[in-house]
Protein backbone atom coordinates (compact mmCIF):
# COMPACT_ATOMS: atom_id res chain seq x y z
CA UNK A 1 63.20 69.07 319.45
CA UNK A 2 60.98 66.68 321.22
CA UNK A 3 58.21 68.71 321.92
CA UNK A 4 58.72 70.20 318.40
CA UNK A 5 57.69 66.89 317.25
CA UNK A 6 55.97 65.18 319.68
CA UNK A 7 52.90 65.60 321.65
CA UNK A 8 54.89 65.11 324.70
CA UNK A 9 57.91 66.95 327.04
CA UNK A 10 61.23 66.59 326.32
CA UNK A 11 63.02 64.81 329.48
CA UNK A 12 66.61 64.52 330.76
CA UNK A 13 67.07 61.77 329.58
CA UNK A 14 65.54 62.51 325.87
CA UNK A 15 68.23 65.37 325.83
CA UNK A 16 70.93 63.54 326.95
CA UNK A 17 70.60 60.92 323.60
CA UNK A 18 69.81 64.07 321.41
CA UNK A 19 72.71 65.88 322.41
CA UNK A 20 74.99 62.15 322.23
CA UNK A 21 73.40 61.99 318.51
CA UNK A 22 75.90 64.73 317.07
CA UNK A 23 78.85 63.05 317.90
CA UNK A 24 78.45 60.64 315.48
CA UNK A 25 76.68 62.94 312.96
CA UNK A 26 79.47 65.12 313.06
CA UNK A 27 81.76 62.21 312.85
CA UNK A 28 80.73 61.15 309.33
CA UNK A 29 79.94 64.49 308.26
CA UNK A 30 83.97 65.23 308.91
CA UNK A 31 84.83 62.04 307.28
CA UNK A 32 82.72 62.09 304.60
CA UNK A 33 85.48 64.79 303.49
CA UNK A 34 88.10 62.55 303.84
CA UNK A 35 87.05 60.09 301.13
CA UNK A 36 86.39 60.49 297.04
CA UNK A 37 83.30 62.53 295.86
CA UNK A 38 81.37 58.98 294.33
CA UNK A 39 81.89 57.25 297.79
CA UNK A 40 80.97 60.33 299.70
CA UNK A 41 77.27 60.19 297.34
CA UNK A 42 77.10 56.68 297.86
CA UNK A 43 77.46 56.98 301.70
CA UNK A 44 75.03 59.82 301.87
CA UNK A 45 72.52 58.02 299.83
CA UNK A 46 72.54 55.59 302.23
CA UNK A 47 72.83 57.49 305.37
CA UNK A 48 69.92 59.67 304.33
CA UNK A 49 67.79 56.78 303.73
CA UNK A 50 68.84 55.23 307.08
CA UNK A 51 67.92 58.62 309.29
CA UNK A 52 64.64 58.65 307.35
CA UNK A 53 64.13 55.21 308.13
CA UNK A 54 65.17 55.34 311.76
CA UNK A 55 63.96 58.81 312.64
CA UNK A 56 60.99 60.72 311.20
CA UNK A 57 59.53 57.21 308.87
CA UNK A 58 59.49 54.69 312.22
CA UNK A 59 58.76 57.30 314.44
CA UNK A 60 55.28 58.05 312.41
CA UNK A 61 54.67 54.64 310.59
CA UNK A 62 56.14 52.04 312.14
CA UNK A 63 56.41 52.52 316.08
CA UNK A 64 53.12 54.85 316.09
CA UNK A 65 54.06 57.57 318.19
CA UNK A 66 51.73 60.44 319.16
CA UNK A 67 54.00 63.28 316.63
CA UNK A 68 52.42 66.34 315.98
CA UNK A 69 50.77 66.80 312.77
CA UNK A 70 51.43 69.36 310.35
CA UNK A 71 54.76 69.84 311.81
CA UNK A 72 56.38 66.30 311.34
CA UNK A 73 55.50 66.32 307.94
CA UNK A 74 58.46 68.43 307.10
CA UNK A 75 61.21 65.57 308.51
CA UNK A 76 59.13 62.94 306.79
CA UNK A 77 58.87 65.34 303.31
CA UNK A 78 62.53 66.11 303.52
CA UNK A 79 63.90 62.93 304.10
CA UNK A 80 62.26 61.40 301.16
CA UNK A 81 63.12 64.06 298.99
CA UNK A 82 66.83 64.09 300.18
CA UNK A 83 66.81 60.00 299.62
CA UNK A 84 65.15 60.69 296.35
CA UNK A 85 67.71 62.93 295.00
CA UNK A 86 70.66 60.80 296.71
CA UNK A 87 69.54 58.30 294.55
CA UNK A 88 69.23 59.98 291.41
CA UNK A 89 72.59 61.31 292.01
CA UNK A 90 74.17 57.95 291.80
């Protein structure tokens, strides 16, 4: 995933926090099940605009780091379109 996205190699370390990040994705994923169909599209709205924000947005805009152009458009591109439509949906 790293060097997918990045114009650098992928480390232990690197894979150790990618591999920790499904835990949690999982987590709400499985809960998001658990709770009524307006709070679930209220959570996701948010949680897709977080990721965005966190991943793909700071990772191009905000910290500058050397990503690899066409490809990252497509996690930058889906992200907005996914917060887009979260947000329409509510």
């Amino acid at each position: 995933m790293v060097s997918q996205h990045f114009n650098l190699e992928s480390s232990p370390l690197m894979l150790f926090w990618i591999r920790g990040m499904a835990v949690p994705m999982l987590t709400v994923t499985y809960l998001l099940n658990k709770v009524p169909t307006a709070e679930a599209a209220k959570v996701c709205a948010a949680f897709n605009i977080a990721i965005g924000a966190i991943f793909p947005w700071n990772a191009a805009f905000i910290s500058k780091f050397d990503v690899k152009y066409p490809f990252h458009r497509v996690p930058e591109l889906l992200f907005a379109a996914l917060s887009a439509v979260s947000l329409a949906a509510l």
